[in-house]
PDB file of N, CA and C in Angstrom:
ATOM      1  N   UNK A   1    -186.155  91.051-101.692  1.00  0.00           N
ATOM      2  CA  UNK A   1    -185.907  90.730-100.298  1.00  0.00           C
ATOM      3  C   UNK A   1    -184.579  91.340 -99.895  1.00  0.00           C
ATOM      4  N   UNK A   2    -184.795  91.843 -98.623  1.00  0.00           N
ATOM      5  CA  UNK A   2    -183.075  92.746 -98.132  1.00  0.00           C
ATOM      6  C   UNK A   2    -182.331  91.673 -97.897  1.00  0.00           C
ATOM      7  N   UNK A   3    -180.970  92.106 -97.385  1.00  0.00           N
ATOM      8  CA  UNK A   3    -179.996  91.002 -96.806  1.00  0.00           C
ATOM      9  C   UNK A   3    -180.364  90.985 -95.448  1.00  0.00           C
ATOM     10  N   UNK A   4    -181.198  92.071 -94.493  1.00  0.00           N
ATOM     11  CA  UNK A   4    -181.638  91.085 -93.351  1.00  0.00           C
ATOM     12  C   UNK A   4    -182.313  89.937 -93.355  1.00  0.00           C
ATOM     13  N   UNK A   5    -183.735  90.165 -93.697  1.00  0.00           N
ATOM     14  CA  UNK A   5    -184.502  89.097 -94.230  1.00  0.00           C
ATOM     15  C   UNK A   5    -183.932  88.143 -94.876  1.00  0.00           C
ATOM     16  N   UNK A   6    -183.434  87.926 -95.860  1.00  0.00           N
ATOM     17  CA  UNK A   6    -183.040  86.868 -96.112  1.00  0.00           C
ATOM     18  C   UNK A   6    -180.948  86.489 -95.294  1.00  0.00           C
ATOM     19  N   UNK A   7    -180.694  87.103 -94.705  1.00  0.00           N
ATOM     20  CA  UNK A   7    -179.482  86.027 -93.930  1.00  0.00           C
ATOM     21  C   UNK A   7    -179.319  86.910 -92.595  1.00  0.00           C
ATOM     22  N   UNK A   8    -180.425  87.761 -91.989  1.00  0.00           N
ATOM     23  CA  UNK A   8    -180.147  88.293 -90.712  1.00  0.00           C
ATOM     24  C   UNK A   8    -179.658  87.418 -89.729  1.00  0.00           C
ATOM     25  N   UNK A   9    -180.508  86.132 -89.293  1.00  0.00           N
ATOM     26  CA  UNK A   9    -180.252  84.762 -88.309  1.00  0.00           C
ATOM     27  C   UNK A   9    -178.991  84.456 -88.623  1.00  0.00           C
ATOM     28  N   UNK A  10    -178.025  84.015 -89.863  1.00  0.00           N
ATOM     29  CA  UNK A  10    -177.190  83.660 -89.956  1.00  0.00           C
ATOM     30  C   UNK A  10    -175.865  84.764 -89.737  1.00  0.00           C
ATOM     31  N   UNK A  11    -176.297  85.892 -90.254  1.00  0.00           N
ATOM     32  CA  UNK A  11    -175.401  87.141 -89.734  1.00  0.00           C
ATOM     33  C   UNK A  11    -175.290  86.971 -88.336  1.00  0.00           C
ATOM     34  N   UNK A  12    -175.940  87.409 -87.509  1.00  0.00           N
ATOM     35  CA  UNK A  12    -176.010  87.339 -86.049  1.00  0.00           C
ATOM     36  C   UNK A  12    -175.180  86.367 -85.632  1.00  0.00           C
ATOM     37  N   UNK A  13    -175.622  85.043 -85.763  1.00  0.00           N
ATOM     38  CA  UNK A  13    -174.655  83.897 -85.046  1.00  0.00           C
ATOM     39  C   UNK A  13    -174.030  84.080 -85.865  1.00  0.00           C
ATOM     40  N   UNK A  14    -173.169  84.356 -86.986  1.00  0.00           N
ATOM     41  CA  UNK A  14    -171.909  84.563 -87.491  1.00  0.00           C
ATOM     42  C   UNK A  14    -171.103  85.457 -86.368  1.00  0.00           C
ATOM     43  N   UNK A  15    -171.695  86.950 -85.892  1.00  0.00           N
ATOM     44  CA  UNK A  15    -171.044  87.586 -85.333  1.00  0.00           C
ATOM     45  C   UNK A  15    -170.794  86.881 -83.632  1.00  0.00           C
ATOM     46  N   UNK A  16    -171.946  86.639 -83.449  1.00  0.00           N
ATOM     47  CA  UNK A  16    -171.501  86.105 -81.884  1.00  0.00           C
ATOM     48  C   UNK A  16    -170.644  85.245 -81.731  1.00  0.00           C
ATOM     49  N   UNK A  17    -170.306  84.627 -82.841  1.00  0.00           N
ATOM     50  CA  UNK A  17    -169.551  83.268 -83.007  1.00  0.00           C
ATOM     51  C   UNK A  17    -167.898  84.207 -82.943  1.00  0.00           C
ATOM     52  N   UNK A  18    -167.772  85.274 -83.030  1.00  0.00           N
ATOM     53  CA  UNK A  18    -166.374  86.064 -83.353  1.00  0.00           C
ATOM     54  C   UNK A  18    -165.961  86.119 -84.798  1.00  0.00           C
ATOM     55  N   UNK A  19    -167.089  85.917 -85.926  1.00  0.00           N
ATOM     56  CA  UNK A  19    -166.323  86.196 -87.482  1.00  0.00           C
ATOM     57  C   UNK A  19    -166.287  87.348 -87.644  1.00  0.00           C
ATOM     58  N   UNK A  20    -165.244  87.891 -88.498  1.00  0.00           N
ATOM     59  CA  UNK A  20    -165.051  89.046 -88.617  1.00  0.00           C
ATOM     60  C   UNK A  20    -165.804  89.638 -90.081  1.00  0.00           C
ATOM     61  N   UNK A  21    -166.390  90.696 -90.181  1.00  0.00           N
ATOM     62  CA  UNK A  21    -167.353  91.443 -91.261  1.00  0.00           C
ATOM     63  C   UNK A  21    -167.035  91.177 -92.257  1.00  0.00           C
ATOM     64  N   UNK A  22    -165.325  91.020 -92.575  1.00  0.00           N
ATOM     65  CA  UNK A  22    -165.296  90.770 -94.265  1.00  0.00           C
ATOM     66  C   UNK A  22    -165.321  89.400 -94.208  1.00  0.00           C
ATOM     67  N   UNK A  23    -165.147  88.666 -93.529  1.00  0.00           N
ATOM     68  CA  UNK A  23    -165.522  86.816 -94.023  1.00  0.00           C
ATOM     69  C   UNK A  23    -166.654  86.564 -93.946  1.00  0.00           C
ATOM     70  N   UNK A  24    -168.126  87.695 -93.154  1.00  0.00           N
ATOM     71  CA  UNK A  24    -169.158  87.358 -93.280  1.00  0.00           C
ATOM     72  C   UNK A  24    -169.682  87.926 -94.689  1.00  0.00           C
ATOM     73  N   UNK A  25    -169.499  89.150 -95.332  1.00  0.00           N
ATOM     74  CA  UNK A  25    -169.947  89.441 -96.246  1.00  0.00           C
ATOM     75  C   UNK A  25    -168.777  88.802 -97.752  1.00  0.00           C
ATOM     76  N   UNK A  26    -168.010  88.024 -97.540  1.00  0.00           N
ATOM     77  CA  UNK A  26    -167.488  86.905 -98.034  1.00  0.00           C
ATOM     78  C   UNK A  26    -168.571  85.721 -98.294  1.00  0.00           C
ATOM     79  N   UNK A  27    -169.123  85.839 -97.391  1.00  0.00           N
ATOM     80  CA  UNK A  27    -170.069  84.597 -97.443  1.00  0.00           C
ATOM     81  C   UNK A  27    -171.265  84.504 -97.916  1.00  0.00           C
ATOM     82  N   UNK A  28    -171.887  86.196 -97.918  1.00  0.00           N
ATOM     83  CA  UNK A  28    -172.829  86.686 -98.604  1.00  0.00           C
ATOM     84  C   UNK A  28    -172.751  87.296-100.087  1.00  0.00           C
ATOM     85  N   UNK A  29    -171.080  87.635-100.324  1.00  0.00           N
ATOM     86  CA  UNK A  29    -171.319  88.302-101.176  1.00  0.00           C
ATOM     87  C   UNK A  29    -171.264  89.537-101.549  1.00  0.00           C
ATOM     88  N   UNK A  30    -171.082  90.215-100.141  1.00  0.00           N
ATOM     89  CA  UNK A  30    -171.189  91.471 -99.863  1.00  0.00           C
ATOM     90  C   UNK A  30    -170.154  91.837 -99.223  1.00  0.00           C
ATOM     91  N   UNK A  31    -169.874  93.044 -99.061  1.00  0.00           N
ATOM     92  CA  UNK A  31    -168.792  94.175 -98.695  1.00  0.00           C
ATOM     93  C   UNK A  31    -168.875  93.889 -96.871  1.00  0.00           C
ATOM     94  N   UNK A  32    -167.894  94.229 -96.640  1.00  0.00           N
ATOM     95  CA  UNK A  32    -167.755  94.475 -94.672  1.00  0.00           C
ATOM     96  C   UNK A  32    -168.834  95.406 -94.319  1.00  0.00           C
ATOM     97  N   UNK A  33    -168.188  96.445 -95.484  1.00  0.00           N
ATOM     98  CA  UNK A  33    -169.312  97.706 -94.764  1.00  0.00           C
ATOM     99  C   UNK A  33    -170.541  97.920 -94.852  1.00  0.00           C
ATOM    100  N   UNK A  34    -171.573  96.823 -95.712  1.00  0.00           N
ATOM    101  CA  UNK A  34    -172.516  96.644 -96.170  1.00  0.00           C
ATOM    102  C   UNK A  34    -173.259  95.944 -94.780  1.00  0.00           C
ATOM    103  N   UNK A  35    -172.289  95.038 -94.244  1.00  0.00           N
ATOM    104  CA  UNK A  35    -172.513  94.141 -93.348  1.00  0.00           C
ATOM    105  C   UNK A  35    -172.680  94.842 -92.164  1.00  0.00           C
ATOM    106  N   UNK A  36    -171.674  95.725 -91.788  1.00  0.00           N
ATOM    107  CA  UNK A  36    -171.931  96.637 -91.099  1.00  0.00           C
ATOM    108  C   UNK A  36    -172.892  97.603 -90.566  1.00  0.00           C
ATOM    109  N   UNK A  37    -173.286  98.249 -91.909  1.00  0.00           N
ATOM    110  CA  UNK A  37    -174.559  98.937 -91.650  1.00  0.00           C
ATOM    111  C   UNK A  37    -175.834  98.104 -91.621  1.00  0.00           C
ATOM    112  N   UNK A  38    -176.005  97.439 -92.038  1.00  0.00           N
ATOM    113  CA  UNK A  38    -177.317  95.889 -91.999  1.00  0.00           C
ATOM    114  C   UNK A  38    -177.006  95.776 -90.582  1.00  0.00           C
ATOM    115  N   UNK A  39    -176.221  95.829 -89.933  1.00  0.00           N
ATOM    116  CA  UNK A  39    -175.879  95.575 -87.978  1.00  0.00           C
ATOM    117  C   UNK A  39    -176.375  97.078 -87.538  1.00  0.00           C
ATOM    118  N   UNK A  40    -175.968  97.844 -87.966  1.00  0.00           N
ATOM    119  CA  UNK A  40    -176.135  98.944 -87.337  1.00  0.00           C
ATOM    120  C   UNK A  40    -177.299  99.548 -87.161  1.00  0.00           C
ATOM    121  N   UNK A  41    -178.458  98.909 -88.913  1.00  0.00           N
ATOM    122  CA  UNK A  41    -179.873  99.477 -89.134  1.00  0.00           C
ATOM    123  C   UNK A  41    -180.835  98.422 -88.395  1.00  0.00           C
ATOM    124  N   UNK A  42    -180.365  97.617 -87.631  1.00  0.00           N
ATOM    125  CA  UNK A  42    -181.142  96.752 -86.429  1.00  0.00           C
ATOM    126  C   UNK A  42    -180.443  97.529 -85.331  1.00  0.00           C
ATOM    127  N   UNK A  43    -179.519  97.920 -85.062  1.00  0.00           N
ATOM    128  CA  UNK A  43    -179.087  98.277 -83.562  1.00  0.00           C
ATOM    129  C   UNK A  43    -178.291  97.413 -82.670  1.00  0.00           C
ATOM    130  N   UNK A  44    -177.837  96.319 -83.661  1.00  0.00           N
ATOM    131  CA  UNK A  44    -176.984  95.498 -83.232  1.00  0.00           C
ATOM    132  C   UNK A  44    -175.784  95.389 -83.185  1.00  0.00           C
ATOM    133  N   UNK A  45    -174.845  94.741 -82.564  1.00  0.00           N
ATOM    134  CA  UNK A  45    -173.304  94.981 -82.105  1.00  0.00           C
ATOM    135  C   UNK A  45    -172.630  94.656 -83.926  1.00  0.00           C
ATOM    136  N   UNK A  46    -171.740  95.146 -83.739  1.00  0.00           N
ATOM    137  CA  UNK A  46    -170.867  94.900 -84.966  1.00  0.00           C
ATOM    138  C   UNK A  46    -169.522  93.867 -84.835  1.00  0.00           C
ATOM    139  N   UNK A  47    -169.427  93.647 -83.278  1.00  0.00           N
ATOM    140  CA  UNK A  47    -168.432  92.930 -82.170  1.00  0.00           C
ATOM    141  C   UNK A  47    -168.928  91.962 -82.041  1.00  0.00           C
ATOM    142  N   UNK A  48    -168.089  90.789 -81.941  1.00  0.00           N
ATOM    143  CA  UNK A  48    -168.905  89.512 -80.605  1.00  0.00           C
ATOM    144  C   UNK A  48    -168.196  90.283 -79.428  1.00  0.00           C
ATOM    145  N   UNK A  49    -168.729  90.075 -78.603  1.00  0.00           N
ATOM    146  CA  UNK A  49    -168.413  90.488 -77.063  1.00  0.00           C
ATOM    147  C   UNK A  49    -167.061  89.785 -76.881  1.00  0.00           C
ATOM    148  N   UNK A  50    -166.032  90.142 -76.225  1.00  0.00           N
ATOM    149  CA  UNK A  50    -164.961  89.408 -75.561  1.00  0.00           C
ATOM    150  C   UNK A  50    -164.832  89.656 -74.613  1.00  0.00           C
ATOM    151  N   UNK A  51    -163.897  88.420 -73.850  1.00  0.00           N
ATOM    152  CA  UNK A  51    -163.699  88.285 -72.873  1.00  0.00           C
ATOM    153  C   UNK A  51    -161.898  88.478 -72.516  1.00  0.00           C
ATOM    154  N   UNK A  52    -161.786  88.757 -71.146  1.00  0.00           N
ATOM    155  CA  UNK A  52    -160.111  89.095 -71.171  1.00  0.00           C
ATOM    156  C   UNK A  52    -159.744  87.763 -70.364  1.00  0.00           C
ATOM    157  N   UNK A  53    -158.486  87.435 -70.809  1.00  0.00           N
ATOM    158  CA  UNK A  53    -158.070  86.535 -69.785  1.00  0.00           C
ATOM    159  C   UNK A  53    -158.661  85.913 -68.637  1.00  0.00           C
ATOM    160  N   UNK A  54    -158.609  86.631 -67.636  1.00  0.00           N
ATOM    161  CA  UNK A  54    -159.452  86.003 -66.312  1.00  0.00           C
ATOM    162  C   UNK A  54    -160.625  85.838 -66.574  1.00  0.00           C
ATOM    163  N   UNK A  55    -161.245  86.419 -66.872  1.00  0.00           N
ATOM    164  CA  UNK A  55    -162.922  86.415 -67.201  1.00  0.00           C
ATOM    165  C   UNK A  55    -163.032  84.480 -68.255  1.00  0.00           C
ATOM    166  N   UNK A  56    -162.080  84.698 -69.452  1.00  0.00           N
ATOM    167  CA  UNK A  56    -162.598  83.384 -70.216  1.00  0.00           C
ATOM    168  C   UNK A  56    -161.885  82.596 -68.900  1.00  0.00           C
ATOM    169  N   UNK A  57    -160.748  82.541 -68.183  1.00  0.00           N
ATOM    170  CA  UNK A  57    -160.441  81.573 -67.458  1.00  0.00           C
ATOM    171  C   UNK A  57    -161.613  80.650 -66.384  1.00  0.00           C
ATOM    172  N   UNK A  58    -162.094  82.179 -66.273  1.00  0.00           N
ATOM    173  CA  UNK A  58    -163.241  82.173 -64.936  1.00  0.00           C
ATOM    174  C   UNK A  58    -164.573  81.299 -65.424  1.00  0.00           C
ATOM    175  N   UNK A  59    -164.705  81.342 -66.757  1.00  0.00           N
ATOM    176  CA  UNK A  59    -166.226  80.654 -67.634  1.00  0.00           C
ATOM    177  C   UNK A  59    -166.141  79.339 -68.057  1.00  0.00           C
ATOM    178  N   UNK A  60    -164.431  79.279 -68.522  1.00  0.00           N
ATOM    179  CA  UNK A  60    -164.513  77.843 -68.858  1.00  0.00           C
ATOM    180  C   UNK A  60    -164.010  77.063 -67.504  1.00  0.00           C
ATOM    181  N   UNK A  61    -163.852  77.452 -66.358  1.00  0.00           N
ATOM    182  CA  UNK A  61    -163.524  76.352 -65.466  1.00  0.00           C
ATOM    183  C   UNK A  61    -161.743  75.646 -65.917  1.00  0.00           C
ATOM    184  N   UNK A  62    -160.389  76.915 -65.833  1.00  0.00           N
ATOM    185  CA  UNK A  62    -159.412  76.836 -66.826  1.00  0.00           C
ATOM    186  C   UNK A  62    -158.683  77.861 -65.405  1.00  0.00           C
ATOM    187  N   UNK A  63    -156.879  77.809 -65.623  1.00  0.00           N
ATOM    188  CA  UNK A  63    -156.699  79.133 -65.449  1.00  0.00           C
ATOM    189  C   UNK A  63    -155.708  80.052 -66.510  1.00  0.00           C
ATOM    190  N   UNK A  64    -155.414  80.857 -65.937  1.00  0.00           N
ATOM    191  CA  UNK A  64    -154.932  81.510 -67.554  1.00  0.00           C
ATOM    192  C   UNK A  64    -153.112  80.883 -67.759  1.00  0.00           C
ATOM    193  N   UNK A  65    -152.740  79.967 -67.288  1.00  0.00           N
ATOM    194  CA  UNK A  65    -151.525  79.861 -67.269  1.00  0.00           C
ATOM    195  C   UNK A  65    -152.287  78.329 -68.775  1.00  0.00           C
ATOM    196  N   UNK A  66    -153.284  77.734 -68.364  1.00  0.00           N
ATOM    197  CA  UNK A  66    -153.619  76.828 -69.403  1.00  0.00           C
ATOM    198  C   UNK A  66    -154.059  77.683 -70.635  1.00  0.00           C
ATOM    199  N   UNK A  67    -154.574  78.926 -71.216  1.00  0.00           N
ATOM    200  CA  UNK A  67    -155.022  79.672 -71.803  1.00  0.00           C
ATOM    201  C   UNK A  67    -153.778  79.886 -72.877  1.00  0.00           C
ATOM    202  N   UNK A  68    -152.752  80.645 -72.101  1.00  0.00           N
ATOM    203  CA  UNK A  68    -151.491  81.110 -72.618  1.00  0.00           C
ATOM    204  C   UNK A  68    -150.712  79.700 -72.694  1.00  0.00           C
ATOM    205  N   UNK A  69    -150.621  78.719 -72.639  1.00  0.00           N
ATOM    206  CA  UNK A  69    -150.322  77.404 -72.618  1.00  0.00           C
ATOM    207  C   UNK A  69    -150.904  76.931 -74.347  1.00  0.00           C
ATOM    208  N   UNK A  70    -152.207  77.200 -74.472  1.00  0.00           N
ATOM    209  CA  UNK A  70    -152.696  76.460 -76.145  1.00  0.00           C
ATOM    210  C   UNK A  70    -152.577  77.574 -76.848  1.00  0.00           C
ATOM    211  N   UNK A  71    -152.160  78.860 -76.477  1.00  0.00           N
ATOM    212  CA  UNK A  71    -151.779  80.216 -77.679  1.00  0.00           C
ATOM    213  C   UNK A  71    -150.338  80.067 -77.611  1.00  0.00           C
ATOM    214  N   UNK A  72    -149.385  79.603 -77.193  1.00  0.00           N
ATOM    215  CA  UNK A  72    -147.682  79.003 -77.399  1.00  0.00           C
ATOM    216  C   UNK A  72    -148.228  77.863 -78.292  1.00  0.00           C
ATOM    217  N   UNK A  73    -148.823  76.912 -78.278  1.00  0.00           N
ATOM    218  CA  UNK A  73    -148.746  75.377 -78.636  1.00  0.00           C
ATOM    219  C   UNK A  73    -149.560  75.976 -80.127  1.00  0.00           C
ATOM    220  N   UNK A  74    -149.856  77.271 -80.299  1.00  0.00           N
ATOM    221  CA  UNK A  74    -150.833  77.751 -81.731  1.00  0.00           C
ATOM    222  C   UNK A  74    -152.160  77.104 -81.820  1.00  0.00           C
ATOM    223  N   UNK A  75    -152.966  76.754 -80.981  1.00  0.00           N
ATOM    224  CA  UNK A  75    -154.287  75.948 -80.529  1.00  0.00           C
ATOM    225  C   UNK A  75    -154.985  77.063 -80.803  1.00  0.00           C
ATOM    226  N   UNK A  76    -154.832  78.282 -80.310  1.00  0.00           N
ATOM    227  CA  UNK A  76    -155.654  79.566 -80.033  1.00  0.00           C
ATOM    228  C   UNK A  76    -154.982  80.736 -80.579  1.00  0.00           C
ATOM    229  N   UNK A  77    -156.008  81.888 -80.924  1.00  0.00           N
ATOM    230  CA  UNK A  77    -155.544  82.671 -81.734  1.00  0.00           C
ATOM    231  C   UNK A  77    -156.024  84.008 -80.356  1.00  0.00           C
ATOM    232  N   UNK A  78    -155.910  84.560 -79.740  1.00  0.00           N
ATOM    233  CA  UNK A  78    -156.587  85.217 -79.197  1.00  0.00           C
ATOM    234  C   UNK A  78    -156.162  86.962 -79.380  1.00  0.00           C
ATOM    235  N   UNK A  79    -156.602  87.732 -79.086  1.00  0.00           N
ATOM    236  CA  UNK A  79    -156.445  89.259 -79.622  1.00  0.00           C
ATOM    237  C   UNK A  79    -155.670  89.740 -78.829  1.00  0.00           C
ATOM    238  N   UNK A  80    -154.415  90.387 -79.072  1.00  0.00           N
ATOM    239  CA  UNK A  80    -153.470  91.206 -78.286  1.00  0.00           C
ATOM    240  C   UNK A  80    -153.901  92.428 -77.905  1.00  0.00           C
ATOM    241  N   UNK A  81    -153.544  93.236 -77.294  1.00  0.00           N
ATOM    242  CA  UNK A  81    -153.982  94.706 -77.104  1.00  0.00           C
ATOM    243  C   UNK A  81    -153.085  95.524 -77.014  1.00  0.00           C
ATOM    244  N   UNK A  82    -151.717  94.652 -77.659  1.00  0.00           N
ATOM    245  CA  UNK A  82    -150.595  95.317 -78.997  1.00  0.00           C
ATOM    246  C   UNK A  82    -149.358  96.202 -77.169  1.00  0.00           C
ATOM    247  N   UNK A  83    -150.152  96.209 -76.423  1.00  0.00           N
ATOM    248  CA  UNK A  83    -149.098  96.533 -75.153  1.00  0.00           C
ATOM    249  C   UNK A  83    -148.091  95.069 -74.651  1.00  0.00           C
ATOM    250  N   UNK A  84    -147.251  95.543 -74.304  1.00  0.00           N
ATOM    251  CA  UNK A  84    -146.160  94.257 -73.766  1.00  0.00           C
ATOM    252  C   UNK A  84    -146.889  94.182 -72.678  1.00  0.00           C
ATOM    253  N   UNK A  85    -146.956  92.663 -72.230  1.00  0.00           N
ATOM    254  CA  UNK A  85    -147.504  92.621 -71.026  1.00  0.00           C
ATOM    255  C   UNK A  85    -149.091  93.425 -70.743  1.00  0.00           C
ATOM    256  N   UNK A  86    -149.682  93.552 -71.755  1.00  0.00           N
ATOM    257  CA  UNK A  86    -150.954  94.143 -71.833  1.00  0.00           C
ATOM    258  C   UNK A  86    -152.488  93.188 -72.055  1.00  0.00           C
ATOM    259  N   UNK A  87    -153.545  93.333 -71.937  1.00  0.00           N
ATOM    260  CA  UNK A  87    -154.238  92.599 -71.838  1.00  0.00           C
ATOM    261  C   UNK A  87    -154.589  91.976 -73.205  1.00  0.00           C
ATOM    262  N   UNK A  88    -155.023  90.229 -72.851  1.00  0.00           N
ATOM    263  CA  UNK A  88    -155.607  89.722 -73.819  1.00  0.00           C
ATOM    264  C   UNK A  88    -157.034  89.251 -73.975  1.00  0.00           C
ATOM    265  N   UNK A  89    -157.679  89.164 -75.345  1.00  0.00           N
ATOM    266  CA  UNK A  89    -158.721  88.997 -75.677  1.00  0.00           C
ATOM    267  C   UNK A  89    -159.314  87.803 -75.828  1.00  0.00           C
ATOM    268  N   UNK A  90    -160.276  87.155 -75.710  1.00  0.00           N
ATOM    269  CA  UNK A  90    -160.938  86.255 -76.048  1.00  0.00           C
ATOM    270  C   UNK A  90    -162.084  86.372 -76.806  1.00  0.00           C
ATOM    271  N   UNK A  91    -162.323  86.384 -77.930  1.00  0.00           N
ATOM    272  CA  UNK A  91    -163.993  86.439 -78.477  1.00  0.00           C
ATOM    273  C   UNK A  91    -164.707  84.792 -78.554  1.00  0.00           C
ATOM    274  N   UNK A  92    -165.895  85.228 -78.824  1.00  0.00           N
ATOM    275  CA  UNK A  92    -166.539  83.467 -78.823  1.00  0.00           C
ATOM    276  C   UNK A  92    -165.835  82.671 -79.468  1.00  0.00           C
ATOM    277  N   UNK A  93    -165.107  82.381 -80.610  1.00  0.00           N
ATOM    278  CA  UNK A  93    -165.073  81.756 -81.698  1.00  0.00           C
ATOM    279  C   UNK A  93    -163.186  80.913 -80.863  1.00  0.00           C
ATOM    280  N   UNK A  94    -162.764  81.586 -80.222  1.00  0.00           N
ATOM    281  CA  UNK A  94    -161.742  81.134 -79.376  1.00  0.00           C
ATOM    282  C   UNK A  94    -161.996  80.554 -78.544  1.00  0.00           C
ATOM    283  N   UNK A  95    -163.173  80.921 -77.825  1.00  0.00           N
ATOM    284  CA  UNK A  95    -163.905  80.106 -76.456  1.00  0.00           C
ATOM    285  C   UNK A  95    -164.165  79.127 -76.898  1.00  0.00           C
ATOM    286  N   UNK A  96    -164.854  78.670 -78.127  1.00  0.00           N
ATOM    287  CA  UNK A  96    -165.349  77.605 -78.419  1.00  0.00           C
ATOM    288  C   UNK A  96    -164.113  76.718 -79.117  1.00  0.00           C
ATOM    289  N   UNK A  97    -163.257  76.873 -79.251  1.00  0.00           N
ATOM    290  CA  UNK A  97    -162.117  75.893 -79.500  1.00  0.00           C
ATOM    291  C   UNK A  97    -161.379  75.681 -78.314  1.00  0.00           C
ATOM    292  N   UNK A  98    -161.623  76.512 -77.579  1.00  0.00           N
ATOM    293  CA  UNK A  98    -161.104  75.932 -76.209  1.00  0.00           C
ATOM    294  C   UNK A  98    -161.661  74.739 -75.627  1.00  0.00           C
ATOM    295  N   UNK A  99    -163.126  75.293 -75.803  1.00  0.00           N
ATOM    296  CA  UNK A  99    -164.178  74.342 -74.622  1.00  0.00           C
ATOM    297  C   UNK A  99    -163.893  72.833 -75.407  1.00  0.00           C
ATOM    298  N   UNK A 100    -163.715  72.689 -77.103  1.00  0.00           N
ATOM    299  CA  UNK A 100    -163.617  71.724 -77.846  1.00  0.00           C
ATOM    300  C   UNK A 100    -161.955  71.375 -77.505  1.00  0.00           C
ATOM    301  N   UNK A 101    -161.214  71.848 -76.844  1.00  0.00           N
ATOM    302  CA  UNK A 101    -160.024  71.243 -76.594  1.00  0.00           C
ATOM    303  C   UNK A 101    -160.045  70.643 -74.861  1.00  0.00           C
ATOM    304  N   UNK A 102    -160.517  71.366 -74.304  1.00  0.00           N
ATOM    305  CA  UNK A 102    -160.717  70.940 -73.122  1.00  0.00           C
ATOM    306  C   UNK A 102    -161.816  69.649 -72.889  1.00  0.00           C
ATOM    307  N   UNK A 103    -162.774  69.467 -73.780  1.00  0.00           N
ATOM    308  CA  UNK A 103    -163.541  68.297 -74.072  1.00  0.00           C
ATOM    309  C   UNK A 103    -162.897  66.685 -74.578  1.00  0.00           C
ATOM    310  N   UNK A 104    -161.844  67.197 -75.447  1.00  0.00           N
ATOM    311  CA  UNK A 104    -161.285  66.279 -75.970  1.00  0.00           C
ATOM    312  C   UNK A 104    -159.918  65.820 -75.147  1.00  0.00           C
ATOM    313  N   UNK A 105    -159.336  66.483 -74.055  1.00  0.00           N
ATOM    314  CA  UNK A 105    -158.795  65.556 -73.122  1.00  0.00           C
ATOM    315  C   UNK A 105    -159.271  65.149 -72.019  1.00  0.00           C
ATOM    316  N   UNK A 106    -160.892  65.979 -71.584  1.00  0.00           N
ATOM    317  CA  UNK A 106    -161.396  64.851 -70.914  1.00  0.00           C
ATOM    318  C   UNK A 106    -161.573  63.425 -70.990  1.00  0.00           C
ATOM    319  N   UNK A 107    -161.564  63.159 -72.612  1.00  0.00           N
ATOM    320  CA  UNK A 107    -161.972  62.111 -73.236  1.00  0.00           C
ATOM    321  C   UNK A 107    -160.684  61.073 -73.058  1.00  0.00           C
ATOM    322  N   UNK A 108    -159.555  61.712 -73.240  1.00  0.00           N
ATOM    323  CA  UNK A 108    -158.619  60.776 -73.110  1.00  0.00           C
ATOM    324  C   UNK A 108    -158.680  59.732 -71.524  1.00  0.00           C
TER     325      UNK A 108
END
């Protein structure tokens, strides 16, 4: 049995989730680049999609002054684009600790 067939489903939502290739083939067992081409021989992204600043501000119902607010407080890890004053990244796996932080002071 290949490594699609047996962990394609879990590859996939690994990637959409924002893990990065070597912690998925960490998990399999396997190399980044192994992981890689298994993405590539479906035709599938090797990326989770991200989002920039305004855009995640705009999805979670947030604005970016709260965004840059839990990446000071170390809540969020989000991707630089290494320019001063240059744009930032959001992939899923950040979104979803957001939405789980923003959930949990609704609660309060």
């Amino acid at each position: 049995m290949g490594v699609w067939q047996a962990h394609g489903a879990e590859i996939e939502a690994l990637i959409s989730q924002g893990i990065g290739m070597a912690e998925i083939g960490r998990r399999f067992g396997l190399s980044r680049e192994r992981i890689r081409a298994v993405l590539a021989s479906h035709n599938l992204p090797t990326r989770a999609p991200m989002l920039n600043q305004k855009e995640a501000a705009a999805l979670l119902g947030c604005c970016g002054a709260f965004l840059t607010g839990l990446e000071r407080k170390g809540l969020i890890s989000p991707i630089h684009s290494g320019l001063k004053q240059g744009p930032v990244y959001y992939p899923g796996s950040e979104l979803a600790k957001i939405r789980a932080i923003m959930d949990k002071e609704r609660m309060r």
